[in-house]
N, C-alpha and C. Protein backbone atom coordinates (compact mmCIF):
# COMPACT_ATOMS: atom_id res chain seq x y z
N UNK A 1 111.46 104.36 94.78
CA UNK A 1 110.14 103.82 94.90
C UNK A 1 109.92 102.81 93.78
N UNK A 2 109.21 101.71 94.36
CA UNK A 2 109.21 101.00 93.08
C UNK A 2 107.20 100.16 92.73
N UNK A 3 106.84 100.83 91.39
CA UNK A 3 105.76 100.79 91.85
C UNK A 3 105.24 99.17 91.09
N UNK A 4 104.22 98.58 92.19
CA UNK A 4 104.06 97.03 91.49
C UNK A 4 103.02 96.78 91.56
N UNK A 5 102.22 95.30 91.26
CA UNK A 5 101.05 94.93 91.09
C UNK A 5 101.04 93.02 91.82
N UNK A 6 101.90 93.24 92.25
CA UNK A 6 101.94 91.84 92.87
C UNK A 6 103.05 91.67 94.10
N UNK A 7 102.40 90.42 94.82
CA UNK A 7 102.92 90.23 96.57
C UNK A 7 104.36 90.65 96.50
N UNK A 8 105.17 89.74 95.14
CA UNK A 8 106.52 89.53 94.74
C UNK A 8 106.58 91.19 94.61
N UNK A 9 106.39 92.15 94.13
CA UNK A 9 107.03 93.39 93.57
C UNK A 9 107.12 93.88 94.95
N UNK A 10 106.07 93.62 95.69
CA UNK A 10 106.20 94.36 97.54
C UNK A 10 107.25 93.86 98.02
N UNK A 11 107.59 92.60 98.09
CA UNK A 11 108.48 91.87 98.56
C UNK A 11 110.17 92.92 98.25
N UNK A 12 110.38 92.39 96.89
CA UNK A 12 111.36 93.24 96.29
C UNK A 12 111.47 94.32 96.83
N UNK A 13 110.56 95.77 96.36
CA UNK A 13 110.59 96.95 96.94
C UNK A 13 111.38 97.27 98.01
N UNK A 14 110.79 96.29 99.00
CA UNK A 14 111.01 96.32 101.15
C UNK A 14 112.45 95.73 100.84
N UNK A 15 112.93 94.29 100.39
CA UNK A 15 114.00 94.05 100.06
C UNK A 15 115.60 95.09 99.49
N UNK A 16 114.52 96.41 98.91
CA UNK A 16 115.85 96.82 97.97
C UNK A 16 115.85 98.14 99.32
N UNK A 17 115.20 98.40 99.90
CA UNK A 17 115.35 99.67 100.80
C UNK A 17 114.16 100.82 100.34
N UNK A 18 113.31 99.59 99.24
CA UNK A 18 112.68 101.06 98.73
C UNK A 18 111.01 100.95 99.13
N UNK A 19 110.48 102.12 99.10
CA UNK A 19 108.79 102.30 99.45
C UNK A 19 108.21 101.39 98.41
N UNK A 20 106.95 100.76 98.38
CA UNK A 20 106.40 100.35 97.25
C UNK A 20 105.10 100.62 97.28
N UNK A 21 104.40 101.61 96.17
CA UNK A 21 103.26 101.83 95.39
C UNK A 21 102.59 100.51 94.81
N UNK A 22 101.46 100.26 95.46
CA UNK A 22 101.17 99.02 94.90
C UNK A 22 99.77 99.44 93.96
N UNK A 23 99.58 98.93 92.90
CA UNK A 23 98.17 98.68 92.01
C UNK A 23 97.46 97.85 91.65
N UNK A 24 96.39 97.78 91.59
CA UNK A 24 95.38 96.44 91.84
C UNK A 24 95.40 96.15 90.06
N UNK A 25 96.10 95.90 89.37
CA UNK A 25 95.89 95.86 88.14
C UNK A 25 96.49 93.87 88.08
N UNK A 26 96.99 93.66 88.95
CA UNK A 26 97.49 92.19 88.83
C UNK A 26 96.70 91.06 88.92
N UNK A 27 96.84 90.13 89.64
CA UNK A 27 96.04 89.15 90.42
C UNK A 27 95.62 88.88 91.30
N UNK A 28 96.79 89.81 92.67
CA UNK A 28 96.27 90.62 93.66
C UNK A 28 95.62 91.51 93.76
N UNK A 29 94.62 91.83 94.92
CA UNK A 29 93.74 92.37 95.17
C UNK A 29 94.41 93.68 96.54
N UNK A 30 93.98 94.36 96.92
CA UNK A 30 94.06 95.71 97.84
C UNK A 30 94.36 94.58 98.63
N UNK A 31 93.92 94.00 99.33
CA UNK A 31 94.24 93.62 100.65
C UNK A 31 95.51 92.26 101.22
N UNK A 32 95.70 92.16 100.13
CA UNK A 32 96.99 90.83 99.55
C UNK A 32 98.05 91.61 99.40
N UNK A 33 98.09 93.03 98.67
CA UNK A 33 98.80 93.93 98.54
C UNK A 33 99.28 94.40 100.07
N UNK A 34 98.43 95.17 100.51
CA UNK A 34 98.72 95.62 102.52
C UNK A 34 99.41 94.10 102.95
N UNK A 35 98.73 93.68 103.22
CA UNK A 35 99.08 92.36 104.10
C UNK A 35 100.60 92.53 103.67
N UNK A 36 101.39 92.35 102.63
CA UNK A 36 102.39 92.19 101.69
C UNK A 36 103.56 93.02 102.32
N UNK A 37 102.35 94.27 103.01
CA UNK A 37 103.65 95.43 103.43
C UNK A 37 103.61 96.62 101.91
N UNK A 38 102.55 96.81 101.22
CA UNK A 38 102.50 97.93 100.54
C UNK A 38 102.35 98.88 101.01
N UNK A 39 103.04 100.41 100.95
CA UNK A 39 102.84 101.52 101.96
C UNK A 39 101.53 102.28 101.25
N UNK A 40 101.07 102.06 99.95
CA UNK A 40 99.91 102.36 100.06
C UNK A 40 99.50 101.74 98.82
N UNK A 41 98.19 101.34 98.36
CA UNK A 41 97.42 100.90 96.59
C UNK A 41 96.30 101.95 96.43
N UNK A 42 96.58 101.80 95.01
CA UNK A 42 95.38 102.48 94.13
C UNK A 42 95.01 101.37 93.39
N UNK A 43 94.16 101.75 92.63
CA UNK A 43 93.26 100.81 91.81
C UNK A 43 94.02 100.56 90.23
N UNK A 44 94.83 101.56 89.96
CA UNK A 44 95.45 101.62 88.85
C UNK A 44 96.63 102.73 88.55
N UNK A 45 96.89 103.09 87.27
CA UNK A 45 97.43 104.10 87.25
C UNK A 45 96.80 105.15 86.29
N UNK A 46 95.86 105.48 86.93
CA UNK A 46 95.05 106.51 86.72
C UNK A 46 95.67 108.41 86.80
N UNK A 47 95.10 109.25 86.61
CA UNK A 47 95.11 110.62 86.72
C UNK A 47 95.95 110.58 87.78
N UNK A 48 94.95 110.46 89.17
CA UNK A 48 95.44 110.65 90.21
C UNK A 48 96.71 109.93 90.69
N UNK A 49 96.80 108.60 90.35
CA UNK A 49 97.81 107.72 90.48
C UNK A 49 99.25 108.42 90.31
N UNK A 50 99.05 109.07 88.66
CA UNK A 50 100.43 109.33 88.32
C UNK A 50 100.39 110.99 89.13
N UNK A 51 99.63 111.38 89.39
CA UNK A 51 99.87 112.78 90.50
C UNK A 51 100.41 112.16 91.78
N UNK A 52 99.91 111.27 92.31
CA UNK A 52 100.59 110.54 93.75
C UNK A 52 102.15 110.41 93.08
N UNK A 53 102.18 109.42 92.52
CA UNK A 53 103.96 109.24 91.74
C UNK A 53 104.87 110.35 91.85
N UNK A 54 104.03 111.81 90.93
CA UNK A 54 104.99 112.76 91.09
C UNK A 54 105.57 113.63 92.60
N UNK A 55 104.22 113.21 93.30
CA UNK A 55 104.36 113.84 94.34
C UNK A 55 105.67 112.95 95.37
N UNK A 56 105.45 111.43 95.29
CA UNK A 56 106.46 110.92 95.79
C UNK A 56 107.59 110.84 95.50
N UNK A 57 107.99 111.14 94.30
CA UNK A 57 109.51 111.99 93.35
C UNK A 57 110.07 112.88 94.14
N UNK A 58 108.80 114.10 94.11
CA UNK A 58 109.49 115.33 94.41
C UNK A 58 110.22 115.49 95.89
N UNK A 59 111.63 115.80 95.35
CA UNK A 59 112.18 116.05 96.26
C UNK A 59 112.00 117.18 97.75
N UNK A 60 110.45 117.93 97.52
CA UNK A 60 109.74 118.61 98.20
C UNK A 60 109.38 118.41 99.07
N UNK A 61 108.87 116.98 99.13
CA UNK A 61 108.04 116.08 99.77
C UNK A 61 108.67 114.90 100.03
N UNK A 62 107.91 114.23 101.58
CA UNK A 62 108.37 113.09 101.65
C UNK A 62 107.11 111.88 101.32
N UNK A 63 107.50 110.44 101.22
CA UNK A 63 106.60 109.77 100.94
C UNK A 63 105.22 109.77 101.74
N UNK A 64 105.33 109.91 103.74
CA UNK A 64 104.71 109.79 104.15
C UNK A 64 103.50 110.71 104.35
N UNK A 65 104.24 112.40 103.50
CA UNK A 65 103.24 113.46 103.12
C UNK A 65 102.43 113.35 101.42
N UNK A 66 102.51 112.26 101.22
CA UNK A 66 102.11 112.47 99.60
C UNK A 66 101.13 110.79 99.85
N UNK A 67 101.28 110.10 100.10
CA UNK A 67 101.03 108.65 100.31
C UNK A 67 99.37 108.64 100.68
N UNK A 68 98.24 108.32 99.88
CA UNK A 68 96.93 108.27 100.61
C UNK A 68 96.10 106.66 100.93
N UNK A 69 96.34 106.52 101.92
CA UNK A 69 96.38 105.02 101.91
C UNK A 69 94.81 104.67 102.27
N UNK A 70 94.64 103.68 101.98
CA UNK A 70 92.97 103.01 101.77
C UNK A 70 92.06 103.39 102.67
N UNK A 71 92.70 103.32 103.57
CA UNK A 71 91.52 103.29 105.17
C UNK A 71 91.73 104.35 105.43
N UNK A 72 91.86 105.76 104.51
CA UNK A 72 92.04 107.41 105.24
C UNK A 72 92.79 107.87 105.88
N UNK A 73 93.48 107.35 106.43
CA UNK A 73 94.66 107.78 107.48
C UNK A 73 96.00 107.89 106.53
């Protein structure tokens, strides 16, 4: 997983085979991010943020059970 803050880090991510965590901490915004192909953004890397992270680590879980993406679904 590779987590980023810009169109380019989504790009990469999808490029390397990997999921990408996107965060609004860049110049992009939430919806520049999606458009981009981010499988999901937060606002930062907050509390919850780095609880999403671990959850997408754990080998317990897969991304698409840990992943809470903007629009609820």
């Amino acid at each position: 997983m590779l987590v980023g803050d810009t169109v380019r880090d989504v790009t990469a991510a999808h490029a390397a085979g990997l999921p990408c965590l996107a965060v609004t901490t860049g110049a992009a915004d939430a919806g520049e991010l999606l458009a981009a192909g981010a499988d999901a953004v937060l606002p930062g890397l907050s509390d919850r943020a780095v609880e999403t992270l671990v959850r997408l680590c754990s080998p317990a879980d897969s991304p698409a059970d840990a992943l809470t993406h903007p629009n609820g679904s």
